[in-house]
C-alpha atoms as a PDB file:
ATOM      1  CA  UNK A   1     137.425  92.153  93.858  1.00  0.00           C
ATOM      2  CA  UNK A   2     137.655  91.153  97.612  1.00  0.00           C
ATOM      3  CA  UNK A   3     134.332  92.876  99.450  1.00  0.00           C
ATOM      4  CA  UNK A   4     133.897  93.102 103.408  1.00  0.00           C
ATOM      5  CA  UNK A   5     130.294  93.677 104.336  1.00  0.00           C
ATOM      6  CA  UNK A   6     129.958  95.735 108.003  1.00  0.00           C
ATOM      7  CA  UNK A   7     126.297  94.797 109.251  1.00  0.00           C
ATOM      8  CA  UNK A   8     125.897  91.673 107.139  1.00  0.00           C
ATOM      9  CA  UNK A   9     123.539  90.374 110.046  1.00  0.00           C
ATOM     10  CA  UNK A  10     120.976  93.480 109.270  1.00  0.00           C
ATOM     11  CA  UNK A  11     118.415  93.700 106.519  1.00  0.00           C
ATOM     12  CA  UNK A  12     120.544  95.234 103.979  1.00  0.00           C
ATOM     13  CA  UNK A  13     123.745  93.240 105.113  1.00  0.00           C
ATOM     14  CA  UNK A  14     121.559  90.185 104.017  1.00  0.00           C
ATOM     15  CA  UNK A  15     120.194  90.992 101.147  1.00  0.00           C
ATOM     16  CA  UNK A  16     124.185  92.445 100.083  1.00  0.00           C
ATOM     17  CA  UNK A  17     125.612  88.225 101.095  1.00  0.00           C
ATOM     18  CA  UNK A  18     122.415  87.580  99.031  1.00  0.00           C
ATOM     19  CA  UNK A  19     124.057  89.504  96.207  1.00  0.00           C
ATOM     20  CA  UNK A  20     127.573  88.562  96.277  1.00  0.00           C
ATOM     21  CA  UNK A  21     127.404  85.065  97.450  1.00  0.00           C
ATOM     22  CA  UNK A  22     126.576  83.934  94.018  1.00  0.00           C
ATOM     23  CA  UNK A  23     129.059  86.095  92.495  1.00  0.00           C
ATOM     24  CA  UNK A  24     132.286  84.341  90.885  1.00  0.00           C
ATOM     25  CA  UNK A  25     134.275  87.655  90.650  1.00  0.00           C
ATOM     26  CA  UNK A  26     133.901  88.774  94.433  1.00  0.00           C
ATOM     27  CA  UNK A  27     135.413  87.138  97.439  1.00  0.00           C
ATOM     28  CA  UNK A  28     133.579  88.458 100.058  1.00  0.00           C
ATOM     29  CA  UNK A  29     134.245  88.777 103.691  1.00  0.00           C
ATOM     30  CA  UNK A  30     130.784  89.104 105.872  1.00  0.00           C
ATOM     31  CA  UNK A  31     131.124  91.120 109.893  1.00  0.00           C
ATOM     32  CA  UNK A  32     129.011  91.394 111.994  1.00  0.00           C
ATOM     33  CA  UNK A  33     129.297  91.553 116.223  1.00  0.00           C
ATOM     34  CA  UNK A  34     128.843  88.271 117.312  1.00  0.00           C
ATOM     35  CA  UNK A  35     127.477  84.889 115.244  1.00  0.00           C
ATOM     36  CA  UNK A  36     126.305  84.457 111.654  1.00  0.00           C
ATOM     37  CA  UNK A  37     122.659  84.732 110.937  1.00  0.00           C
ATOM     38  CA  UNK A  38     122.703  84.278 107.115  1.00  0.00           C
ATOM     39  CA  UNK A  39     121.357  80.819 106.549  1.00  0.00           C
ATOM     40  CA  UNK A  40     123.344  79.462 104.179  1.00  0.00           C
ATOM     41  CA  UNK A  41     127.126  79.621 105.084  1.00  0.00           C
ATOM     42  CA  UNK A  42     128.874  79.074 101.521  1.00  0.00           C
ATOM     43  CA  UNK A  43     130.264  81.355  99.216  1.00  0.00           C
ATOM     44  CA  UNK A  44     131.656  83.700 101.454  1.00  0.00           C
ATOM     45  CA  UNK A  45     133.636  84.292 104.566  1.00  0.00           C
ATOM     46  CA  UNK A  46     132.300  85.473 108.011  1.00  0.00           C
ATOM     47  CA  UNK A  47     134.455  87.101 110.757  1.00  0.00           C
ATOM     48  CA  UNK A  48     132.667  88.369 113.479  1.00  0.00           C
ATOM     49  CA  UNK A  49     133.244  92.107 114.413  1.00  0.00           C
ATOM     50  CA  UNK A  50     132.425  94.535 116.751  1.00  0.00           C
ATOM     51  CA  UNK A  51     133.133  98.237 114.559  1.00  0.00           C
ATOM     52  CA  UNK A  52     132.886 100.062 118.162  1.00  0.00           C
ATOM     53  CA  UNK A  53     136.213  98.393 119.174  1.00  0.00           C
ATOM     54  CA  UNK A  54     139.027 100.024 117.144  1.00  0.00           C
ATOM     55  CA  UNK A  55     141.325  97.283 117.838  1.00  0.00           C
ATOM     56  CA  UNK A  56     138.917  94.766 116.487  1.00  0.00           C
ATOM     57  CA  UNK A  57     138.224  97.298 113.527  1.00  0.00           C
ATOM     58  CA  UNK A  58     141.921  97.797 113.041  1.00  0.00           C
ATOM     59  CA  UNK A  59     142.961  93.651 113.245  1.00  0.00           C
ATOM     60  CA  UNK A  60     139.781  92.510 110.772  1.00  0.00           C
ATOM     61  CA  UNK A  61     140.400  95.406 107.967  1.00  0.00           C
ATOM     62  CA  UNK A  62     144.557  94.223 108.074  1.00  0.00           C
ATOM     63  CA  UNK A  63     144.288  90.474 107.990  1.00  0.00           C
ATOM     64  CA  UNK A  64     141.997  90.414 104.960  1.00  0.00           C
ATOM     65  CA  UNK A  65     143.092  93.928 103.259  1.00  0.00           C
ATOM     66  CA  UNK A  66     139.702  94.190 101.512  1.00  0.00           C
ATOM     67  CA  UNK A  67     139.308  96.151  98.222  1.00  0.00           C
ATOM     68  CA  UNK A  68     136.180  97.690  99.633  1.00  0.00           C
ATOM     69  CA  UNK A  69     134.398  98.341 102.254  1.00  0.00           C
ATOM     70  CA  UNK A  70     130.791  98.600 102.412  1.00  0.00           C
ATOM     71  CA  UNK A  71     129.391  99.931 106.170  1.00  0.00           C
ATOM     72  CA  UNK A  72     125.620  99.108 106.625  1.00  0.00           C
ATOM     73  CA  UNK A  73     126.068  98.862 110.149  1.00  0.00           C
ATOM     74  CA  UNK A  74     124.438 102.125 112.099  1.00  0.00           C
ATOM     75  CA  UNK A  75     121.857 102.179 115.265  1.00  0.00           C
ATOM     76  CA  UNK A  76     119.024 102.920 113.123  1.00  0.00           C
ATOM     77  CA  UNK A  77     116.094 103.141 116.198  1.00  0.00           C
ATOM     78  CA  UNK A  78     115.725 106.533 115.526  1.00  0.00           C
ATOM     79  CA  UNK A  79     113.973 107.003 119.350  1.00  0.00           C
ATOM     80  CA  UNK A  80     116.566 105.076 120.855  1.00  0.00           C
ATOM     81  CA  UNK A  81     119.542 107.655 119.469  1.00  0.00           C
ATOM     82  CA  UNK A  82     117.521 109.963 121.094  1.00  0.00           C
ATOM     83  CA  UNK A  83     117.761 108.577 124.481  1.00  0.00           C
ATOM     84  CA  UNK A  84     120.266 106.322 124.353  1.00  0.00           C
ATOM     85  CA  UNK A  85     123.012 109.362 122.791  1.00  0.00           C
ATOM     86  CA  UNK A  86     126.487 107.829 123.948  1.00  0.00           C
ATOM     87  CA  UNK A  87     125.642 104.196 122.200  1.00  0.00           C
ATOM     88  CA  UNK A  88     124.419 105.993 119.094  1.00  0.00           C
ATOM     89  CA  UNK A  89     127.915 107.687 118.950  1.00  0.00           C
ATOM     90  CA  UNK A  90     129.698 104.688 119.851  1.00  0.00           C
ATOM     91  CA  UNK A  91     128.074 102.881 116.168  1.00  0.00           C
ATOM     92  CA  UNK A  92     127.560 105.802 114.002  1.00  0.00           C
ATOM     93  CA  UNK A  93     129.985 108.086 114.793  1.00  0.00           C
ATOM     94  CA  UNK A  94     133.143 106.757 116.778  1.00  0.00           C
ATOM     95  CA  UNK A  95     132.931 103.220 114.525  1.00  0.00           C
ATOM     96  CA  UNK A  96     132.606 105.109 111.685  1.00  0.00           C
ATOM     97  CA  UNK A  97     136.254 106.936 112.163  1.00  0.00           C
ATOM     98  CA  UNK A  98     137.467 103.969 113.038  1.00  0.00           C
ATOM     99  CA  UNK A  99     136.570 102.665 109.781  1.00  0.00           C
ATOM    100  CA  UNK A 100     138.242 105.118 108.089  1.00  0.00           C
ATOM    101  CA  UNK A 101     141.385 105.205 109.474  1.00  0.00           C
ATOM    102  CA  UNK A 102     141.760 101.576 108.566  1.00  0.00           C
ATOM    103  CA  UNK A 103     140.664 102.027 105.121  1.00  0.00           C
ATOM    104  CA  UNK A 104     143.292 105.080 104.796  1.00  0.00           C
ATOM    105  CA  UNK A 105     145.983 102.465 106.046  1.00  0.00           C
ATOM    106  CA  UNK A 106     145.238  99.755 104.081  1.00  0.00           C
ATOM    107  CA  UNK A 107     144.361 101.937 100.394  1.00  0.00           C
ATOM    108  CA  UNK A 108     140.801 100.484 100.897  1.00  0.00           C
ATOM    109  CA  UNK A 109     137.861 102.574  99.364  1.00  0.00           C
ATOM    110  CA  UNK A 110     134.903 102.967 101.187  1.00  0.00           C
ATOM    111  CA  UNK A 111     131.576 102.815 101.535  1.00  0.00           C
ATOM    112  CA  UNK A 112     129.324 104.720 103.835  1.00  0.00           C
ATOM    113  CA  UNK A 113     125.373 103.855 104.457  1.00  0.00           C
ATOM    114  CA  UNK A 114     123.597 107.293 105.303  1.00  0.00           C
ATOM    115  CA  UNK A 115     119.727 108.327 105.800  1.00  0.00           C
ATOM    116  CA  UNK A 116     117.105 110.973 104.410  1.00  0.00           C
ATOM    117  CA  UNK A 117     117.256 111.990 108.292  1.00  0.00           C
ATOM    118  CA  UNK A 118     120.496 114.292 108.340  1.00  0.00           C
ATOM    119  CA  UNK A 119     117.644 116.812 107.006  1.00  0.00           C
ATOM    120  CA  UNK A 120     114.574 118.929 108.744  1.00  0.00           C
ATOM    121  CA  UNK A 121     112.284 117.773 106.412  1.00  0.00           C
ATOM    122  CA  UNK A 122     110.438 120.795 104.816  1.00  0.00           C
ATOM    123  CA  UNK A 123     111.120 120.023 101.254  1.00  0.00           C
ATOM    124  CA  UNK A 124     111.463 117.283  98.896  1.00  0.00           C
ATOM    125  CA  UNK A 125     112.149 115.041  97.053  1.00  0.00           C
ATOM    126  CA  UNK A 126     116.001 116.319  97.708  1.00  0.00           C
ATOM    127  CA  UNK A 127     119.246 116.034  95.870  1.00  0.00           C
ATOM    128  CA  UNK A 128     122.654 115.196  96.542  1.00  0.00           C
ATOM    129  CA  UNK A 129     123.700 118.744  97.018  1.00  0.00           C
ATOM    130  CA  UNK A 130     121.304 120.017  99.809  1.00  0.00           C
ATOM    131  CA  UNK A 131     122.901 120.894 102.781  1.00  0.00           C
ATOM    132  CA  UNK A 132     121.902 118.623 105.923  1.00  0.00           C
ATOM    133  CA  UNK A 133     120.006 119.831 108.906  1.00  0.00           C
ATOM    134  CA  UNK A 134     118.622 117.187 110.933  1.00  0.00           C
ATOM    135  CA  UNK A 135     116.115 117.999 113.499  1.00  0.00           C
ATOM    136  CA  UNK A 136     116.858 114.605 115.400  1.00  0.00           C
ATOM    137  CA  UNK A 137     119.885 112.800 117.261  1.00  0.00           C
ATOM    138  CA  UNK A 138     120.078 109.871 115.078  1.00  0.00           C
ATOM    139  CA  UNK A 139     119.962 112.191 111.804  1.00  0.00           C
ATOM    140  CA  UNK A 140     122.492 114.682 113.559  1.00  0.00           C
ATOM    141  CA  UNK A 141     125.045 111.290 114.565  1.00  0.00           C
ATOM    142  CA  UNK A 142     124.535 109.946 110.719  1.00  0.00           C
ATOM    143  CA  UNK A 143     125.875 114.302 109.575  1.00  0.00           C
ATOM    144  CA  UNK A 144     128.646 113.980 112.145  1.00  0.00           C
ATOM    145  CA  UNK A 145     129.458 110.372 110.547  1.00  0.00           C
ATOM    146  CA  UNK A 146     129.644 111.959 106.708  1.00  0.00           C
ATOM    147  CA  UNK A 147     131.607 114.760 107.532  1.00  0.00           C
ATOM    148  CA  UNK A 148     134.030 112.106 109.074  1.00  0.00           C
ATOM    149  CA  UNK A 149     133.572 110.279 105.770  1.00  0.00           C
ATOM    150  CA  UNK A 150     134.173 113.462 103.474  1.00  0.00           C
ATOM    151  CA  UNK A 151     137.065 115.277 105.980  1.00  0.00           C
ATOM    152  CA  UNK A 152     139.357 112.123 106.356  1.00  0.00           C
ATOM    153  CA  UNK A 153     138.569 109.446 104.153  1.00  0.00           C
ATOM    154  CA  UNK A 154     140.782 109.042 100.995  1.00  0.00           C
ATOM    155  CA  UNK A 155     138.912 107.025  98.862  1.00  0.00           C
ATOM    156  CA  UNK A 156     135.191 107.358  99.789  1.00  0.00           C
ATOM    157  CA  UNK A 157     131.290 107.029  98.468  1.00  0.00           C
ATOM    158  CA  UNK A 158     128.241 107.759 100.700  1.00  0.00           C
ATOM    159  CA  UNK A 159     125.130 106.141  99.704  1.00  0.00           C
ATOM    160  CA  UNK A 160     122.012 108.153 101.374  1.00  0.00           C
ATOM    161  CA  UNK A 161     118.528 105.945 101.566  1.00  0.00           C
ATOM    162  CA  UNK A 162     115.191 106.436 102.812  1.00  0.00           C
ATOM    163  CA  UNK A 163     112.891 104.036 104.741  1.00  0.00           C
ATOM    164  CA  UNK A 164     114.005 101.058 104.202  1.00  0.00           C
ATOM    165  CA  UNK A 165     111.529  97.860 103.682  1.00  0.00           C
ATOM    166  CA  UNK A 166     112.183  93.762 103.007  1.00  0.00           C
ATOM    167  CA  UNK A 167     112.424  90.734 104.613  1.00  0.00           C
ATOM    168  CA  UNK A 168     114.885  88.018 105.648  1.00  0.00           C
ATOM    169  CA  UNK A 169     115.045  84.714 107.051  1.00  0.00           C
ATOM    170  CA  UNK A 170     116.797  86.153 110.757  1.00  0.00           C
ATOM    171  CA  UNK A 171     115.235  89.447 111.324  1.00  0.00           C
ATOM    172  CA  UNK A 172     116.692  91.742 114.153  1.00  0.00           C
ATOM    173  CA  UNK A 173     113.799  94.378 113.604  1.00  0.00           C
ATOM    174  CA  UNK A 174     110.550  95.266 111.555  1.00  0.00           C
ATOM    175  CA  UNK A 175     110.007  97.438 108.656  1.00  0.00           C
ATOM    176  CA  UNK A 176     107.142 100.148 107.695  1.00  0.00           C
ATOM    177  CA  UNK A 177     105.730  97.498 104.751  1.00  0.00           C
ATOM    178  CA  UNK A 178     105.629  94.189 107.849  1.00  0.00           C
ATOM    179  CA  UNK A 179     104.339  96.400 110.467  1.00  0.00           C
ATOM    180  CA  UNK A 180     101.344  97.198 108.308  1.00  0.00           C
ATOM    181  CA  UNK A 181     101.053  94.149 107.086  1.00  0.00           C
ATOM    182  CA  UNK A 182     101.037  91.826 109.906  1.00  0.00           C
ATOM    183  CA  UNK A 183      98.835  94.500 112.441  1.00  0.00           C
ATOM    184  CA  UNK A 184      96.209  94.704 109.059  1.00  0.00           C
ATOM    185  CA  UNK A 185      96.064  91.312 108.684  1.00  0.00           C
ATOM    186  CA  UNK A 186      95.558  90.406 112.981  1.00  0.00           C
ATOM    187  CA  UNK A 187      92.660  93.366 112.870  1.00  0.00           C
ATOM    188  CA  UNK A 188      94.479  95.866 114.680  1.00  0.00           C
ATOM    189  CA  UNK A 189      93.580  99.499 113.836  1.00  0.00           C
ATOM    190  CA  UNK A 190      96.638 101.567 113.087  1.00  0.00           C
ATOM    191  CA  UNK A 191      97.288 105.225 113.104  1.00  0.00           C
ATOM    192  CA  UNK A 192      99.159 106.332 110.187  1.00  0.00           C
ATOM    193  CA  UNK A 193     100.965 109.470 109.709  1.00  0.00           C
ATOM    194  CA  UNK A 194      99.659 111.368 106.635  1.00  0.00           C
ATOM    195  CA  UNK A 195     102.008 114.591 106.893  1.00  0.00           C
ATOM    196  CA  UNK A 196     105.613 112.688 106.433  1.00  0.00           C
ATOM    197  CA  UNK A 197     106.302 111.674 102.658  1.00  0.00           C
ATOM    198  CA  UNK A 198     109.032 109.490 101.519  1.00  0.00           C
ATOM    199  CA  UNK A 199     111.002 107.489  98.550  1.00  0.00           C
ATOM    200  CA  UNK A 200     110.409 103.974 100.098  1.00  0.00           C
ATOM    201  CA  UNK A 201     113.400 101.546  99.288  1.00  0.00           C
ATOM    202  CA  UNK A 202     113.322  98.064  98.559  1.00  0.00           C
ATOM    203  CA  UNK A 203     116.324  96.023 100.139  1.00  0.00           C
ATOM    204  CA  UNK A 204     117.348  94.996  97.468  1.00  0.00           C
ATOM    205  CA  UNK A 205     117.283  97.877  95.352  1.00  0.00           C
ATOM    206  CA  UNK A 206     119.534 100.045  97.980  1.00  0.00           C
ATOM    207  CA  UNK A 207     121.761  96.795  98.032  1.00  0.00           C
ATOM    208  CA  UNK A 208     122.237  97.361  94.435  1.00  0.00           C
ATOM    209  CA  UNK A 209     122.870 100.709  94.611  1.00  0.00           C
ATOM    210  CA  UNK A 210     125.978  99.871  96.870  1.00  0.00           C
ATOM    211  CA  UNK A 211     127.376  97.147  94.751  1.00  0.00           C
ATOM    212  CA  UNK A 212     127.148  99.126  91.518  1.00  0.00           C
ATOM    213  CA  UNK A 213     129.431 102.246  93.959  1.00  0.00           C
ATOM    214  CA  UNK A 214     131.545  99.082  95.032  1.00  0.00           C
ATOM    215  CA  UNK A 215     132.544  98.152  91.184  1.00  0.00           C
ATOM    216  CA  UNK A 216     132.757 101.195  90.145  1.00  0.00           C
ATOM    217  CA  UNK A 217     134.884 102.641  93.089  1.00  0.00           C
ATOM    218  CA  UNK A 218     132.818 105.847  92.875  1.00  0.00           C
ATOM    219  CA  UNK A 219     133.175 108.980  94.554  1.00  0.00           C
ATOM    220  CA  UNK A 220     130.901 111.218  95.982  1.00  0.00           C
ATOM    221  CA  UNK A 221     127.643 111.213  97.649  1.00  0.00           C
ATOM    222  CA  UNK A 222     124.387 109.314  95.480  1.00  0.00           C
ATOM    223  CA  UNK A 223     120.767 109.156  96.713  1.00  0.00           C
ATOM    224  CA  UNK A 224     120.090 105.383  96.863  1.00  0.00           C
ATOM    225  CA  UNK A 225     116.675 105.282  97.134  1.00  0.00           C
ATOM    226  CA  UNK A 226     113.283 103.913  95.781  1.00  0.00           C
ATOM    227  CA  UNK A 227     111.754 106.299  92.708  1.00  0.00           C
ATOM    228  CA  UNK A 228     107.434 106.745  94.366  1.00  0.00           C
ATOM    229  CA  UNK A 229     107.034 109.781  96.516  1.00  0.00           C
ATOM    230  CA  UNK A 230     104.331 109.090  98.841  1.00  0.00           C
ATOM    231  CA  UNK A 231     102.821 109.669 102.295  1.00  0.00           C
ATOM    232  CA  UNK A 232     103.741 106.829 104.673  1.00  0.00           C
ATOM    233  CA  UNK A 233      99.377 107.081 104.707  1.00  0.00           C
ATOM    234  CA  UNK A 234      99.438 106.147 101.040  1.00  0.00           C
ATOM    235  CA  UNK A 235     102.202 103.952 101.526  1.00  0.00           C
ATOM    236  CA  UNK A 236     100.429 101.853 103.695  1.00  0.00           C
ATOM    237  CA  UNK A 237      97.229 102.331 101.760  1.00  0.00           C
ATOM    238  CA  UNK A 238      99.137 100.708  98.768  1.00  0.00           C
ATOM    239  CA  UNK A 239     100.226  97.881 101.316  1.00  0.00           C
ATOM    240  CA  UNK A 240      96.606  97.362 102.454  1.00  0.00           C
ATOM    241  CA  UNK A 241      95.312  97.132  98.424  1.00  0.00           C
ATOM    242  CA  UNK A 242      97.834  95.175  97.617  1.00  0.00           C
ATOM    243  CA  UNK A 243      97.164  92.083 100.005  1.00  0.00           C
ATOM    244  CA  UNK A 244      93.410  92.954 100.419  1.00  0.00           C
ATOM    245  CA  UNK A 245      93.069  94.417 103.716  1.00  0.00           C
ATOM    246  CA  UNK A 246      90.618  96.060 105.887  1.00  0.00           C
ATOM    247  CA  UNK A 247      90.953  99.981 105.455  1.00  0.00           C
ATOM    248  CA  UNK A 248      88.775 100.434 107.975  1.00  0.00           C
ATOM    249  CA  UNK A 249      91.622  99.691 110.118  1.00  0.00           C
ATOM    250  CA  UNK A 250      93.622 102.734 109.331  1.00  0.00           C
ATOM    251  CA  UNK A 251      93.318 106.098 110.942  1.00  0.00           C
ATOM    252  CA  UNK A 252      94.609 109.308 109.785  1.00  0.00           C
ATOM    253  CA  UNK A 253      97.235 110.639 111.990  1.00  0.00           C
ATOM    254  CA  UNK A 254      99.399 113.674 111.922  1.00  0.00           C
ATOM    255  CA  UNK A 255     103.652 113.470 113.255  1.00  0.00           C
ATOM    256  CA  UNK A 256     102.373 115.629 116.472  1.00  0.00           C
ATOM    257  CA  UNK A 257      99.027 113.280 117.256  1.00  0.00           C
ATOM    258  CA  UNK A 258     101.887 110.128 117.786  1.00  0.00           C
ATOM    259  CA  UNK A 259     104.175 110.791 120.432  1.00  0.00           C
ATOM    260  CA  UNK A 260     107.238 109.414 120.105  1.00  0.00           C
ATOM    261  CA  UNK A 261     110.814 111.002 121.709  1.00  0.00           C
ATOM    262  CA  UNK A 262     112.544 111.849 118.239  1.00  0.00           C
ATOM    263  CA  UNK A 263     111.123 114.410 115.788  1.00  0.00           C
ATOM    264  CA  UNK A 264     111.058 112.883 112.114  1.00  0.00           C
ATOM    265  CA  UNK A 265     111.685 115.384 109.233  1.00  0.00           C
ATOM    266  CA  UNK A 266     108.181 115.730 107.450  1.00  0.00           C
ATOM    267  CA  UNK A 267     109.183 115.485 103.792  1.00  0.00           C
ATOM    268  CA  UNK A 268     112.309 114.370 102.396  1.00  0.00           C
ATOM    269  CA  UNK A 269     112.465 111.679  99.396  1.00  0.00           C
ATOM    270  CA  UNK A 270     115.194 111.646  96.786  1.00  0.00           C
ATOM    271  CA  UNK A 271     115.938 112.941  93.589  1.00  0.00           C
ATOM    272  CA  UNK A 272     117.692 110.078  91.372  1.00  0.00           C
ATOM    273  CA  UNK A 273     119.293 111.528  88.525  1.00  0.00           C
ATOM    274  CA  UNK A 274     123.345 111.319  89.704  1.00  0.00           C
ATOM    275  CA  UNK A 275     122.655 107.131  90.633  1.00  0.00           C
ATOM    276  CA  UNK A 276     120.677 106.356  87.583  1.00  0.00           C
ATOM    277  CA  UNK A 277     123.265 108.280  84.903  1.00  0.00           C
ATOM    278  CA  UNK A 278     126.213 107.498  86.591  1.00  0.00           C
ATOM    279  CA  UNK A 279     126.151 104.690  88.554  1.00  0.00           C
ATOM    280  CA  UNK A 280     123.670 102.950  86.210  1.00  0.00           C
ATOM    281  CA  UNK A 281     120.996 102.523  89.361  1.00  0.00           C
ATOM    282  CA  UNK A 282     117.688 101.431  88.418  1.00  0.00           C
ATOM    283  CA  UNK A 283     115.459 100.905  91.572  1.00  0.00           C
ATOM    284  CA  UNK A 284     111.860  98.797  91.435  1.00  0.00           C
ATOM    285  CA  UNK A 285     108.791 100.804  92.009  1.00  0.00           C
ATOM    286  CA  UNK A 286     107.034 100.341  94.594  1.00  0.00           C
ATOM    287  CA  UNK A 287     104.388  97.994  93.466  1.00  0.00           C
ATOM    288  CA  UNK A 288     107.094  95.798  92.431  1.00  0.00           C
ATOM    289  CA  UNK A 289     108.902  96.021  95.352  1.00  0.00           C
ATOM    290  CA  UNK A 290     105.443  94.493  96.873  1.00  0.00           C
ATOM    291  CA  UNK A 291     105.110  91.505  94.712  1.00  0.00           C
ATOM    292  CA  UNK A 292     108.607  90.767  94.922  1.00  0.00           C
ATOM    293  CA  UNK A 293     108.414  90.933  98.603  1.00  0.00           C
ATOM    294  CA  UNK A 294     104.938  88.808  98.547  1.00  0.00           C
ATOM    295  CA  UNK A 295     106.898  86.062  96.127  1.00  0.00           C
ATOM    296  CA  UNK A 296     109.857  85.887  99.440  1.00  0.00           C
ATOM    297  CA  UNK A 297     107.262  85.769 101.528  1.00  0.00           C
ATOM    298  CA  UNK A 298     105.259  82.445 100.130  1.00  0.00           C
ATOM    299  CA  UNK A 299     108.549  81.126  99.524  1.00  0.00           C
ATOM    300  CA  UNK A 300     109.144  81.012 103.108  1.00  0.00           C
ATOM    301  CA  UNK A 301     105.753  79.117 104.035  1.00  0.00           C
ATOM    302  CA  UNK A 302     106.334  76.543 101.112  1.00  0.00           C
END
């Protein structure tokens, strides 16, 4: 099966080279706009790739005819979108036809990274079948992006995730699990919201998830996710515990007491039932997502 990665320079465009490098029975093709930042260069091909051009979109996707295609790229700075509107469109909506267009041309099935944040957040943990509402500009470009996805594409999965957390060798931004860690561990005192609860996913895990709708060329939409519902106060409670930090640090916070420009919905987390019977998805928990995170991270000192 020939795979091309959109992204691969991102978090979960790592960890998805990470995953198919070492795999006999995929060629896969890595993009990304401008130079390579995976470390190791073998076992896979890199083209460089800008999704926002259509004629860069449209010459990649025909020269190497991929069996699927798997789009983690997306302007994920949920207060940029806000501000910034026209470059959100131009990466997570416009790219996103684009995309599909050349799929449709070239029988290609595809793959489609979406977020917890196409909803307003008063409920959850949430199934496939609720109907989005987002209450922000990123989370309303990542609706116009599926309904792209479901209206036009003719071989299509969406794979919806939620807070996303891991490290790389190269990264291009933080995560909720580093933030904590590295402003606990320099003495800095936090304020952490208390009244937004999540499904935190491990890298890896949601990489997984998109590999197992790769080989199976499913259809539909499946909540990719991790399987703890917490508060992003537990969450980095947990984080604190788990490399012996200074609580003291942390201070209670609610959404409205931390201004920022883009509203996040308060509670959303997934259900997992449709990716764990069908696809065969089977996510770490959280703690485990920790100590395989702390293992990556002494690796990197040593």
């Amino acid at each position: 099966m020939k795979v091309l990665i959109t992204g691969s320079n991102g978090l979960l465009g790592q960890k998805l080279v990470d995953l198919y490098k070492t795999n006999s029975s995929v060629e896969l093709i890595a993009t990304a706009r401008g130079a390579d930042r995976y470390p190791d260069k073998t076992g896979y091909t890199y083209a460089s790739l800008d999704i926002t051009q259509k004629n860069e979109v449209d010459t990649i996707l025909d020269l190497y005819k991929p069996d699927v295609v798997i789009n983690t790229a997306a302007m994920t700075n949920v207060d940029a979108c806000e501000t910034e509107r026209e470059a959100c469109d131009a990466l997570n909506v416009h790219a996103v036809d684009f995309l599909v267009d050349a799929c449709n041309r070239n029988q290609i099935h595809f793959v489609h990274v979406s977020t917890d944040f196409i909803f307003d957040g008063t409920h959850g943990p949430l199934t496939e079948e609720e109907k989005p509402s987002p209450i922000s500009y990123y989370g309303l470009s990542k609706v116009k992006a599926e309904e792209i996805v479901q209206s036009k594409s003719k071989s299509w999965a969406i794979a919806r995730t939620v807070l996303v957390y891991g490290i790389v060798s190269d990264m291009s931004r933080s995560n909720i699990v580093l933030w904590a860690k590295g402003a606990l561990e320099s003495g800095k005192s936090i304020n952490v919201v208390a009244d937004q609860f999540r499904t935190p996913t491990l890298a890896e895990d949601l990489a997984q998830g998109c590999a197992l709708i790769a080989e199976q060329k499913a259809t539909g939409v499946y909540n990719i996710s991790g399987k703890n519902f917490m508060s992003v106060y537990d969450l980095v409670v947990q984080v604190a515990d788990y490399w012996n930090l200074d609580k003291s640090l942390l201070h209670l916070s609610s959404s409205e007491g931390i201004k920022q420009p883009a509203k996040r919905p308060p509670i959303t987390g997934f259900r997992l039932d449709k990716a764990i019977s069908v696809l065969g998805y089977n996510p770490k928990s959280f703690q485990e997502g920790l100590k395989l995170l702390d293992e990556q991270l002494k690796s990197t000192k040593s």
